[in-house]
Protein backbone atom coordinates (compact mmCIF):
# COMPACT_ATOMS: atom_id res chain seq x y z
CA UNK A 1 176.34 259.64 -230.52
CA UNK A 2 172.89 260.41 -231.67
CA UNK A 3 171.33 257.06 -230.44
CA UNK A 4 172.99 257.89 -226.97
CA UNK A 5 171.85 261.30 -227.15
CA UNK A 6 168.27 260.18 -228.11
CA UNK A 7 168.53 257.66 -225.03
CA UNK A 8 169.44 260.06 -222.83
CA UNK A 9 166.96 262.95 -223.76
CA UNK A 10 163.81 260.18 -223.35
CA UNK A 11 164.81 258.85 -219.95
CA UNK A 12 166.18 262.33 -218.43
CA UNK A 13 162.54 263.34 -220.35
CA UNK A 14 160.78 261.07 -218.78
CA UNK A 15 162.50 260.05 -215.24
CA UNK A 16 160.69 263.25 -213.49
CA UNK A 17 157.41 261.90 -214.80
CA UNK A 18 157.88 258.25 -214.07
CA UNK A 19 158.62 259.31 -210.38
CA UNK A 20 155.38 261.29 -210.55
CA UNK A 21 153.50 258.17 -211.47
CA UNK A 22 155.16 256.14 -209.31
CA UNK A 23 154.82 258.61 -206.12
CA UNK A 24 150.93 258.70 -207.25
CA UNK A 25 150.68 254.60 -207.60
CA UNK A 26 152.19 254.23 -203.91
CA UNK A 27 150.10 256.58 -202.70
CA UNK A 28 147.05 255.12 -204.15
CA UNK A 29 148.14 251.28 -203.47
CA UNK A 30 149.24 252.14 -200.14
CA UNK A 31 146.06 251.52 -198.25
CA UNK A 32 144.81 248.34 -200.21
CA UNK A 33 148.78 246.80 -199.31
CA UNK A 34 148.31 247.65 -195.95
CA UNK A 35 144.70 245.78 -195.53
CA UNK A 36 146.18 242.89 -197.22
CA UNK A 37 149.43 242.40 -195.12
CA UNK A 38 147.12 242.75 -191.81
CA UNK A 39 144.38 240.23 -193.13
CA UNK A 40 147.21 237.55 -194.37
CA UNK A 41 149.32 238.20 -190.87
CA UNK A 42 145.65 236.90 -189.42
CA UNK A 43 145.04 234.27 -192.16
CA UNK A 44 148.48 232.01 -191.23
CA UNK A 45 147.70 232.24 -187.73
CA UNK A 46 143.77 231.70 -188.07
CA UNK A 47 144.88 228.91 -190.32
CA UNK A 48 147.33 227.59 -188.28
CA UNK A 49 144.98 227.45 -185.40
CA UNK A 50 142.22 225.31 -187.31
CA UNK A 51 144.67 222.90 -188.82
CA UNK A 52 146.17 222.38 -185.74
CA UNK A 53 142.92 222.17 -184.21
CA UNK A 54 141.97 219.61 -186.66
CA UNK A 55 145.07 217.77 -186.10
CA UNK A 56 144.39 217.39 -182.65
CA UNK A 57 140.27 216.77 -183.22
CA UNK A 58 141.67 213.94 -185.63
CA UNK A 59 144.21 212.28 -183.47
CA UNK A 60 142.21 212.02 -180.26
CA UNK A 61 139.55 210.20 -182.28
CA UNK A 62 141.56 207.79 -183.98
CA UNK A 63 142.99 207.48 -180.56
CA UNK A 64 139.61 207.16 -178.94
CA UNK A 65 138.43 204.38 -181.11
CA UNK A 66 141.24 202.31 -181.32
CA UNK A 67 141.73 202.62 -177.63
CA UNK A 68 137.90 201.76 -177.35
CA UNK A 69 138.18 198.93 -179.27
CA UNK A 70 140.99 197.20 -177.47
CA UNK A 71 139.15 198.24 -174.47
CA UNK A 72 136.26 196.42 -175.45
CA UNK A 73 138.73 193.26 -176.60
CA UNK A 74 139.80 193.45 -173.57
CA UNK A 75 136.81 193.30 -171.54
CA UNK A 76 135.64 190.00 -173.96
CA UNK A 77 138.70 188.01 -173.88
CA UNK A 78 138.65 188.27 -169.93
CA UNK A 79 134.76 187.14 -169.67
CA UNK A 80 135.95 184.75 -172.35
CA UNK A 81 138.21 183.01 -169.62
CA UNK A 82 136.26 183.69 -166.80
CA UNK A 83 133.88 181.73 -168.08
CA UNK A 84 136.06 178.90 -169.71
CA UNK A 85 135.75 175.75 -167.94
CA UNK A 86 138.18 174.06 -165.44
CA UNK A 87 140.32 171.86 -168.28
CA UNK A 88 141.04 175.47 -169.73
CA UNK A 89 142.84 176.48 -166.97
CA UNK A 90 144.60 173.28 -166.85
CA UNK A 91 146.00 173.53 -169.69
CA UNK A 92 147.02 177.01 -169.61
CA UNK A 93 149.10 178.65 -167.83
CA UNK A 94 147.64 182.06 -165.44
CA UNK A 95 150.93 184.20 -167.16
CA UNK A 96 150.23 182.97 -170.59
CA UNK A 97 146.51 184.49 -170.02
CA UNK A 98 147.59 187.41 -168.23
CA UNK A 99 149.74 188.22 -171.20
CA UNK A 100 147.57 187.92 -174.03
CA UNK A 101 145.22 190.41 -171.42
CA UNK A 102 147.98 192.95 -171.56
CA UNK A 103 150.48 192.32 -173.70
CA UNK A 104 148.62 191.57 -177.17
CA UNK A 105 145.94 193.85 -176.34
CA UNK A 106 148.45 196.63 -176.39
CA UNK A 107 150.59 195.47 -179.32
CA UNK A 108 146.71 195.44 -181.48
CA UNK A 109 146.28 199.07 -179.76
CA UNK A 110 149.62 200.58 -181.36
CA UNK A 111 149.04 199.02 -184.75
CA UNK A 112 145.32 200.73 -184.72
CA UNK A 113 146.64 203.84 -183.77
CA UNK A 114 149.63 203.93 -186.11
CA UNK A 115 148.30 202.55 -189.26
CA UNK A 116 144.62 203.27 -189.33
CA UNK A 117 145.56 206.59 -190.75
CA UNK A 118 148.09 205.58 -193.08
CA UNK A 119 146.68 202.75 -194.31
CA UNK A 120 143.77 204.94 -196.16
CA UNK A 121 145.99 207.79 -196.62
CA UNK A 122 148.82 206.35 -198.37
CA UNK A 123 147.49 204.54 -201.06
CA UNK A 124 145.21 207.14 -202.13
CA UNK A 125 148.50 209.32 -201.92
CA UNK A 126 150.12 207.06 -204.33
CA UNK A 127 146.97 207.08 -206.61
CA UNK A 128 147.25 210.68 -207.11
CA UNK A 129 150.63 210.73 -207.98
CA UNK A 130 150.44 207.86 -210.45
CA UNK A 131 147.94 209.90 -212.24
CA UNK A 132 149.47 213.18 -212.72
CA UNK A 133 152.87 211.27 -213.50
CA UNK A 134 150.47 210.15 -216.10
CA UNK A 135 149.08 213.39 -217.08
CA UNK A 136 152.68 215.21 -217.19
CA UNK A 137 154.64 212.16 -219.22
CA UNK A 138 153.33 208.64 -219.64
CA UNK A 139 156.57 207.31 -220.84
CA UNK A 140 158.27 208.10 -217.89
CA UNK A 141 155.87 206.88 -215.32
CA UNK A 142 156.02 203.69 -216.80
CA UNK A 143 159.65 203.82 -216.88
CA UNK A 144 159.33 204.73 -212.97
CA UNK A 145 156.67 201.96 -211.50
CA UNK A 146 158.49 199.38 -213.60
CA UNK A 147 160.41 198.36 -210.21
CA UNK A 148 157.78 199.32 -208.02
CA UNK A 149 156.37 196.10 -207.93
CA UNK A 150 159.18 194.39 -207.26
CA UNK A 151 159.18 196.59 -203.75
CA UNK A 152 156.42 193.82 -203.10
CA UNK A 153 159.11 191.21 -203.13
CA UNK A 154 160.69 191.82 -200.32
CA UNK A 155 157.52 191.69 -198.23
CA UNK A 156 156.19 188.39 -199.93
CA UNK A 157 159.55 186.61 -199.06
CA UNK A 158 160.52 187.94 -195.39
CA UNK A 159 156.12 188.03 -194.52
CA UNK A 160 156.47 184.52 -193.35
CA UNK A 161 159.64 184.27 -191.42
CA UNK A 162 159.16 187.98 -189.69
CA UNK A 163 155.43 186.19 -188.17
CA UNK A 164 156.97 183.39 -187.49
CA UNK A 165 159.66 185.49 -185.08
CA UNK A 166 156.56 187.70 -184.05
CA UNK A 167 154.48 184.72 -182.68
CA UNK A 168 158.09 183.88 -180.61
CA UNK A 169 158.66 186.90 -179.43
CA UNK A 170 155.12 187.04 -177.86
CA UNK A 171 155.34 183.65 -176.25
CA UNK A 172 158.75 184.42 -174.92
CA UNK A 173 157.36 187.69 -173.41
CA UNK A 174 154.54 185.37 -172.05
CA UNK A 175 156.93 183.01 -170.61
CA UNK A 176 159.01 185.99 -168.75
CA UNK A 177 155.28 187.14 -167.22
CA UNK A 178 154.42 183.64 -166.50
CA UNK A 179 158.15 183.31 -164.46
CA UNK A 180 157.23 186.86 -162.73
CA UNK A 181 153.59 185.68 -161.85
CA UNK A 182 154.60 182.17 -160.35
CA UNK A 183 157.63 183.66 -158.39
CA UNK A 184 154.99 186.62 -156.54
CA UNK A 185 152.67 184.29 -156.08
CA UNK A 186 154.61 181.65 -154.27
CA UNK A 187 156.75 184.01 -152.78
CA UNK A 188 156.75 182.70 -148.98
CA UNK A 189 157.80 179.13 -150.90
CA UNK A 190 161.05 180.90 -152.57
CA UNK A 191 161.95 182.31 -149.23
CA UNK A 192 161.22 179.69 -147.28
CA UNK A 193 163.59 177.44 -149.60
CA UNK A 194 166.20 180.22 -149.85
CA UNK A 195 165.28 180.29 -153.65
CA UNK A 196 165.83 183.52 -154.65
CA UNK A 197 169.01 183.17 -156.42
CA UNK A 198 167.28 180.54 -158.28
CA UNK A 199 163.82 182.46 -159.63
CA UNK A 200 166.80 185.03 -160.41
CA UNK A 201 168.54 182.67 -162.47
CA UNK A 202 165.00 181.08 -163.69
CA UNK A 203 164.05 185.05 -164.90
CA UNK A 204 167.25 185.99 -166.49
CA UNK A 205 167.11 183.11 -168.77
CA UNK A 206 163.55 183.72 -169.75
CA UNK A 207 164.33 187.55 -170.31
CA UNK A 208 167.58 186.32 -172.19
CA UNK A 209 165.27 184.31 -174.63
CA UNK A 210 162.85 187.32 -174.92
CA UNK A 211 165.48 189.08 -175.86
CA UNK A 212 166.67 186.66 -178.22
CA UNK A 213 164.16 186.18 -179.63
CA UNK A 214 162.70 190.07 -180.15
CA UNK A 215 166.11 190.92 -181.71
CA UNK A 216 165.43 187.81 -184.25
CA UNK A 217 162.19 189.79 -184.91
CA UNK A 218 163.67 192.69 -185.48
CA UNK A 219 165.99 191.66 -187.91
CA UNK A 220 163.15 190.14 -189.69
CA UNK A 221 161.20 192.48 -189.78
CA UNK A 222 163.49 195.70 -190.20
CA UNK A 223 165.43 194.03 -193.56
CA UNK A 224 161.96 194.47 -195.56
CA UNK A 225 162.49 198.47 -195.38
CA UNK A 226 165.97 198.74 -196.57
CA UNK A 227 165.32 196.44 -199.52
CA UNK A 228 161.98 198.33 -200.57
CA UNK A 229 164.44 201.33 -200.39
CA UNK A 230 167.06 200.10 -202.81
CA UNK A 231 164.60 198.75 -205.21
CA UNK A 232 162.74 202.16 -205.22
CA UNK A 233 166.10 204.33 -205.25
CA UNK A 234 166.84 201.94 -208.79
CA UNK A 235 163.84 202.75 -209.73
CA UNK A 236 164.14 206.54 -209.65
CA UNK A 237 167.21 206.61 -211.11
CA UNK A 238 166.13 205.12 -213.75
CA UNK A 239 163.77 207.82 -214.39
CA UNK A 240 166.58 210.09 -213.56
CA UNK A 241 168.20 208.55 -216.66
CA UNK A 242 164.96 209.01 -218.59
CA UNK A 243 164.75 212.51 -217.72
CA UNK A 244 168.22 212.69 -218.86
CA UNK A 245 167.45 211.25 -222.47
CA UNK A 246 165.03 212.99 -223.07
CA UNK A 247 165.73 216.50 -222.61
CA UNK A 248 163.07 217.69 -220.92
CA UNK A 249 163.03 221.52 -219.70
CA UNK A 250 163.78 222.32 -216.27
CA UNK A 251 160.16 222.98 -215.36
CA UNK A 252 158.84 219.73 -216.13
CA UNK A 253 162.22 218.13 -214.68
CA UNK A 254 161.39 219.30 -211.61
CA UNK A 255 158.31 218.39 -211.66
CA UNK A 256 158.68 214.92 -212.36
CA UNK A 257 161.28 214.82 -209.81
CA UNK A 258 158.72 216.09 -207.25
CA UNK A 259 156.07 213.66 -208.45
CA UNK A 260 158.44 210.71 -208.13
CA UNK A 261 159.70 211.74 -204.85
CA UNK A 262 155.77 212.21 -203.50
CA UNK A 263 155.29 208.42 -204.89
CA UNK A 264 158.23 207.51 -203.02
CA UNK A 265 157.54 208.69 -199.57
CA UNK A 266 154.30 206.61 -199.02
CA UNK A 267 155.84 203.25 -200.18
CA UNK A 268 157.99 203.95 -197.46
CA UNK A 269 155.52 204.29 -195.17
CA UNK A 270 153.37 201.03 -196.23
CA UNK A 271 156.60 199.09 -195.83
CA UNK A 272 157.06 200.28 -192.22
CA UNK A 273 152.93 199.34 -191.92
CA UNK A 274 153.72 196.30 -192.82
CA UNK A 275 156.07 195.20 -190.08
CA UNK A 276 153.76 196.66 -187.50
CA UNK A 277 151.10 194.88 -189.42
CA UNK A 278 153.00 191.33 -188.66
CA UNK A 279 152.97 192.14 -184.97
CA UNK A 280 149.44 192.87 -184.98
CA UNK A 281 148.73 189.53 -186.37
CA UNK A 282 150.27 187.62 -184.36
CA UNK A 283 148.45 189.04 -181.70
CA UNK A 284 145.43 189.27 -182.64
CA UNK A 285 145.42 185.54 -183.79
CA UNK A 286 146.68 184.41 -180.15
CA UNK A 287 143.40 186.43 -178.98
CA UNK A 288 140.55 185.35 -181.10
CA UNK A 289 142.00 181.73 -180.86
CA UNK A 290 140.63 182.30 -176.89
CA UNK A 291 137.83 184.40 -178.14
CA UNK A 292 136.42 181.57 -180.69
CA UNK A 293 137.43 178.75 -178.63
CA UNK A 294 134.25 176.73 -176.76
CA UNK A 295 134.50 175.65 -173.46
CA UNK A 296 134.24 172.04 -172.75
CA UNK A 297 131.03 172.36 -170.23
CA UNK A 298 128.42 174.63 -171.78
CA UNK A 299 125.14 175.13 -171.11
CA UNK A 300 122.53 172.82 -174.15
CA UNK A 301 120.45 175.23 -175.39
CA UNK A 302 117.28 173.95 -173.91
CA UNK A 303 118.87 174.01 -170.37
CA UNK A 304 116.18 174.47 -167.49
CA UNK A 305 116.97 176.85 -164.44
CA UNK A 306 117.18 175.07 -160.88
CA UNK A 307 114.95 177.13 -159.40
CA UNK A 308 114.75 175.21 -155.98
CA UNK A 309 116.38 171.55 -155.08
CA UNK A 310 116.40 169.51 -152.09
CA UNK A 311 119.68 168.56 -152.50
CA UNK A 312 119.53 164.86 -153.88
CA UNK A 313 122.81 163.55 -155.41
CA UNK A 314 123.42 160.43 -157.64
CA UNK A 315 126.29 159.60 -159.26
CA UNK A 316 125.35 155.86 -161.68
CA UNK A 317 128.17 154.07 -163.15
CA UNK A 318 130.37 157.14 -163.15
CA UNK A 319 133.93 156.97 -164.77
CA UNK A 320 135.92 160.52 -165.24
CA UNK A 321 139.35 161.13 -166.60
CA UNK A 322 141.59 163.99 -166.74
CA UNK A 323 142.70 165.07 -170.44
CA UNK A 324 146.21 164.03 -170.83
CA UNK A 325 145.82 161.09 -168.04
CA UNK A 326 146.62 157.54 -168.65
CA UNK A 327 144.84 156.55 -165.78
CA UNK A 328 140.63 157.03 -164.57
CA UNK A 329 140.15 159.33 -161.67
CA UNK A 330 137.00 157.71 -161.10
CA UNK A 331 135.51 154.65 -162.44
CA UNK A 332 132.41 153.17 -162.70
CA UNK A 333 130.97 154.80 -159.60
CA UNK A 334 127.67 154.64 -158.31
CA UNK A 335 126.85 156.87 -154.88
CA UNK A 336 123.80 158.02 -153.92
CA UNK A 337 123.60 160.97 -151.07
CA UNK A 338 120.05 162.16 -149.51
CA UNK A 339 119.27 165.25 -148.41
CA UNK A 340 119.61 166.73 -144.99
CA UNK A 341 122.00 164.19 -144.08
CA UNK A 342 126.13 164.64 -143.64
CA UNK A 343 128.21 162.29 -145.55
CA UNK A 344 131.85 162.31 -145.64
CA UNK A 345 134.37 160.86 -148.38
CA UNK A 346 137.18 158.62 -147.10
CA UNK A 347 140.33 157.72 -148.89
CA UNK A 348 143.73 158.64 -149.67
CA UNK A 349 145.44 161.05 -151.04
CA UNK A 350 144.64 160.96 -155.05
CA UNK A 351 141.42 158.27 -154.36
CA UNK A 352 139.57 161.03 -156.87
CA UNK A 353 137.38 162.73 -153.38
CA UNK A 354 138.07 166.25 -154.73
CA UNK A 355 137.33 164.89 -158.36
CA UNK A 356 133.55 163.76 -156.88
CA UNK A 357 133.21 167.37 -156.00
CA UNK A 358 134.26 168.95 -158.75
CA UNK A 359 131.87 166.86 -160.78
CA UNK A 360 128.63 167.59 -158.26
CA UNK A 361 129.76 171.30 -159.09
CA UNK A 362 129.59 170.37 -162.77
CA UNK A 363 133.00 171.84 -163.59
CA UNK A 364 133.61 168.99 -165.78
CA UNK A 365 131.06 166.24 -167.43
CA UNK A 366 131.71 162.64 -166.76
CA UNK A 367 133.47 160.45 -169.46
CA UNK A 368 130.81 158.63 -169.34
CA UNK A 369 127.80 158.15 -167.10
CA UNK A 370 125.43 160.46 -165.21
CA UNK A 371 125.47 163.15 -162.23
CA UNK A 372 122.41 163.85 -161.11
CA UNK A 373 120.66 166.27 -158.89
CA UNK A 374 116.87 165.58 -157.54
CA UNK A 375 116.87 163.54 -159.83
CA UNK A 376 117.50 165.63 -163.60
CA UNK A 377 121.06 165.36 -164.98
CA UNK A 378 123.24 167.97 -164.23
CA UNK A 379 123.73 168.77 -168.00
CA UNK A 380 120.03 169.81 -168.15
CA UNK A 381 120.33 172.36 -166.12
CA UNK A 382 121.79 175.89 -166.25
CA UNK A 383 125.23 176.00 -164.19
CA UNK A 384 124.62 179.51 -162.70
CA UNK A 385 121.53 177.98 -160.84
CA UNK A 386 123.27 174.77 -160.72
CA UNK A 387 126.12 176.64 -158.50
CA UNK A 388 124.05 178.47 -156.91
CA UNK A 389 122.26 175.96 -154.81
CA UNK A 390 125.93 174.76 -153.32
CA UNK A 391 128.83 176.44 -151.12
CA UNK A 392 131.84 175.10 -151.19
CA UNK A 393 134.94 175.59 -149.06
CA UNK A 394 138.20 173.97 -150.68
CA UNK A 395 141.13 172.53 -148.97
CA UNK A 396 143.17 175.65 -150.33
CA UNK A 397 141.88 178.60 -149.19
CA UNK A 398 141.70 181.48 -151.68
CA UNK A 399 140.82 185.26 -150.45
CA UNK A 400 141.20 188.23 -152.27
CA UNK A 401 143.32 191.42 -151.70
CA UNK A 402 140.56 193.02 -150.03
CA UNK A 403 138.89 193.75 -146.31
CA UNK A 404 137.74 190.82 -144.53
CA UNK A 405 134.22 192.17 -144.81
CA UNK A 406 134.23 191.78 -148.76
CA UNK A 407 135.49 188.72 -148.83
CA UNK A 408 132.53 186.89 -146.36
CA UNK A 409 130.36 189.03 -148.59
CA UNK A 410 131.77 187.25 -151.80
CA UNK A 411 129.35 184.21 -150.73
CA UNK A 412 126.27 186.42 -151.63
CA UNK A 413 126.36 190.21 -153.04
CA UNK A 414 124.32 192.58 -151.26
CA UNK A 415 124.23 190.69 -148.17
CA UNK A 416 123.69 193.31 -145.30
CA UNK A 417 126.10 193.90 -142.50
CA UNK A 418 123.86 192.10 -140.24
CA UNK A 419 123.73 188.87 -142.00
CA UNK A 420 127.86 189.10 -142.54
CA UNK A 421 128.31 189.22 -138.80
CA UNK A 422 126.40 186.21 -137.76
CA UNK A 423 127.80 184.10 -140.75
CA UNK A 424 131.32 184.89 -139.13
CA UNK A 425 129.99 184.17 -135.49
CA UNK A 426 128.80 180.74 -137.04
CA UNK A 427 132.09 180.24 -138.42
CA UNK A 428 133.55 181.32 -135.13
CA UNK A 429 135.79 183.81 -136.93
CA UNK A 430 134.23 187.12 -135.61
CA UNK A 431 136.41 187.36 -131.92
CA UNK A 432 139.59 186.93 -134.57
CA UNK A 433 137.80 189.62 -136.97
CA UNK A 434 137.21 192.30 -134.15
CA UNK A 435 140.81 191.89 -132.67
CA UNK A 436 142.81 193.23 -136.14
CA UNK A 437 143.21 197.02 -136.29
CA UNK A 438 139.95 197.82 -138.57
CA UNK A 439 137.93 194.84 -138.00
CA UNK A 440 135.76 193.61 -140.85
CA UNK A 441 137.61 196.36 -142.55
CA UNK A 442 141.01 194.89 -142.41
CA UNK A 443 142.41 194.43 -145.75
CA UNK A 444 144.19 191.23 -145.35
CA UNK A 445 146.82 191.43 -147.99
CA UNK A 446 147.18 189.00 -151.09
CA UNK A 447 145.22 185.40 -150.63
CA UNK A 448 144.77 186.65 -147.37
CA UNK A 449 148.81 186.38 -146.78
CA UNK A 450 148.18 187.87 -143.33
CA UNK A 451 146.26 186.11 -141.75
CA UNK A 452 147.26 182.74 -140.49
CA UNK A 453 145.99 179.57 -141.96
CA UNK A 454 143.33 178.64 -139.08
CA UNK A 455 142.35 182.44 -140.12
CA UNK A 456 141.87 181.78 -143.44
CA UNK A 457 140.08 178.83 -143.46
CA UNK A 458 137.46 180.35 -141.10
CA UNK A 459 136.80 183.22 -143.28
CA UNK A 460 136.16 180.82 -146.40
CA UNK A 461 133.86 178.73 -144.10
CA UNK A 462 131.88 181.86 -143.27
CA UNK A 463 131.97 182.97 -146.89
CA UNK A 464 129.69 179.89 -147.80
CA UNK A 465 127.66 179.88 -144.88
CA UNK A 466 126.57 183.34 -145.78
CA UNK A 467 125.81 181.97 -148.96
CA UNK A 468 122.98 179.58 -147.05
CA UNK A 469 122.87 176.76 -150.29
CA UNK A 470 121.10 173.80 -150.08
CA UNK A 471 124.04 171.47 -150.67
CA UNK A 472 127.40 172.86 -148.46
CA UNK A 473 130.39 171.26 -149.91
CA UNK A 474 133.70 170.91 -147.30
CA UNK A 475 137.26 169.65 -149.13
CA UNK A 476 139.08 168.90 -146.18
CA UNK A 477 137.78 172.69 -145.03
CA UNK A 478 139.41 172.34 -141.55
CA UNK A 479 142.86 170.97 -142.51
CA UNK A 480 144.21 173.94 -141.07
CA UNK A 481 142.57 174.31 -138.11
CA UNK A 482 143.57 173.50 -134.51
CA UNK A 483 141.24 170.72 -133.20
CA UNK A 484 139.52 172.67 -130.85
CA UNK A 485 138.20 175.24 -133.93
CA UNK A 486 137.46 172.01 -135.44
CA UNK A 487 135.61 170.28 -132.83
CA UNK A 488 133.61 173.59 -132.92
């Protein structure tokens, strides 16, 4: 009774004072809480604002540069090819090339984007939390990472059969643009033969095997995560176990929890790198085995520029075989053709007449024996001035997607309007030109699909006599013409 009354007397005593206090304390801590409230309620959203900001500065230019440097792949591998010579491009096929163009190209864009961050990130992530796992208990972090290791396992043994499946799954998506490519492109062909069932059937079973053959990828590639999971989830419980032992308070529970849990996340994350890493590879090995291959005809380093020629060809004891023939398309052949003079090739079909061109044009080298011109062999000379003293017009007449007046001046950019004109009088193509709706600005659709053959074989014809070379090769260059034109 006297304790309780003693209680009672300080805090009735004492309550009208403490509510004094605390009246004056609120009233003197009222402004200061005030200015802090508003400058925090700034600070998130200020802070906000810059990280986001940041986030966005960051991700355009990892964006920017990885987009930059397939860009500037890109741009490589295609003067790579442009500039390969003829036996490249008969051993490959155009969709093959198109696809490493588009299709690698983007798969090396998405792995720049996605892992260049990550890749620098996460391991210095795991770095820190190794160490202050260390720091808080060094027993139990090398209880934790004694499984981590083993999350290298899965990669080691899956690595080679998920590339593998990668490398298939690109050439099957090369084969499906290859079956799209050759279908467009001889379109009138499948409709003239009532194919189209057929390229149907012929793409279905090429996207089937894509398919296929991504979903073998996948499952390749997407068991390596799973596994790394397990093995890390036995691995944290058996630090769970440790924790467990070893009584630890709940602070530092927790906060080995958190630590192992922070270790766990970006293991994760290098495990999913690595499967976008393996498609990656496989690209970017199908590209730089184009970019590092050498063409067949090059340039020798001492190679002189043909800065004028009269247009003197000798072939001596010329023989010349396709790669992958049994058989010579030309052998031991000697010719000798003087300038200012026409001579014309006779023979049949296969007797190697477009083969003698091709050689004069230096888009192969002989197998054995010399071309020359004016007398110096064609591999001492540059092939840009080689080429550029001839025209040629082949016996299958390409034109571009383009108005008729850019493709006469494909013989020689920056040729003026003028000089266009009277090569296409002199091929007798201009009364044609001026009857289609835009004249010389008709855009004649794809290799010139609408024009008729007569049409297209004038416009080629023009295109090399606006080119006004020395040496004018013809391959059959008025096998579609009616004999009148020809005569002409």
């Amino acid at each position: 009774m006297a304790i309780a009354r003693v209680t009672s007397t300080i805090f009735h005593g004492t309550a009208p004072n403490a509510m004094g206090l605390s009246s004056n304390l609120g009233q003197l801590d009222t402004g200061p809480k005030i200015n802090s409230i508003i400058l925090i309620c700034l600070a998130i959203p200020a802070i906000m604002a810059v990280r986001s900001l940041c986030s966005y500065g960051s991700t355009y230019c990892m964006q920017w540069v990885s987009n930059r440097v397939v860009s500037d792949i890109r741009v490589q591998l295609f003067s790579k090819m442009v500039r390969h010579s003829m036996d490249f491009f008969n051993k490959m096929r155009s969709g093959f090339l198109m696809s490493r163009i588009t299709n690698d190209t983007r798969v090396m864009q998405m792995a720049l984007t996605s892992v260049s961050s990550d890749v620098f990130k996460q391991p210095i992530t795991i770095v820190g939390a190794i160490i202050v796992l260390l720091l808080m208990d060094w027993k139990f972090t090398v209880v934790t990472l004694i499984l981590f290791p083993l999350c290298l396992l899965p990669l080691r043994v899956y690595g080679r059969r998920a590339k593998q499946a990668v490398q298939n799954e690109q050439e099957g998506m090369a084969q499906m643009v290859v079956t799209m490519q050759e279908t467009f492109a001889g379109i009138r062909v499948v409709k003239s033969f009532a194919r189209e069932a057929y390229q149907e059937k012929e793409f279905k079973r090429s996207n089937q095997l894509q398919f296929s053959q991504m979903m073998r990828m996948i499952r390749s590639m997407e068991a390596v995560g799973p596994l790394v999971e397990i093995i890390a989830a036995i691995g944290v419980g058996m630090a769970l176990l440790y924790v467990y032992m070893a009584n630890l308070s709940v602070g530092r529970f927790f906060g080995l929890i958190s630590g192992i849990f922070i270790l766990y996340d970006p293991i994760k994350t290098l495990s999913r790198i690595h499967i976008v890493m393996q498609r990656s590879i496989a690209a970017t090995t199908a590209i730089f085995a184009i970019l590092d291959s050498k063409p067949a005809v090059e340039d020798t380093p001492n190679a002189m520029v043909l800065s004028s020629s009269e247009g003197r060809i000798d072939f001596e004891n010329v023989t010349f075989r396709y790669a992958n023939r049994a058989t010579d398309a030309i052998s031991n052949l000697t010719l000798h053709i003087e300038p200012g003079k026409t001579h014309a090739l006779v023979g049949a079909s296969g007797a190697g007449k477009s083969t003698i061109l091709s050689l004069i044009l230096r888009l192969y080298d002989p197998t054995s024996g010399v071309v020359k011109i004016d007398g110096h062999d064609l591999r001492s000379v540059t092939q840009k001035s080689l080429r550029e003293r001839m025209g040629l017009v082949t016996q299958e007449t390409f034109l571009f997607h383009d108005s008729i007046f850019n493709n006469i001046q494909f013989g020689r950019l920056g040729a003026t309007p003028e000089d266009i004109y009277a090569a296409a009088q002199a091929a007798y193509a201009h009364d044609f030109i001026m009857a289609q709706p835009k004249g010389y600005q008709t855009v004649i659709g794809d290799k010139g699909c609408l024009l008729s053959g007569g049409q297209q074989q004038r416009l080629a014809i023009a295109r090399a006599i606006l080119k006004n070379a020395p040496i004018l090769l013809l391959d059959e260059a008025t096998s579609s013409l009616d004999s009148e034109s020809e005569q002409q």
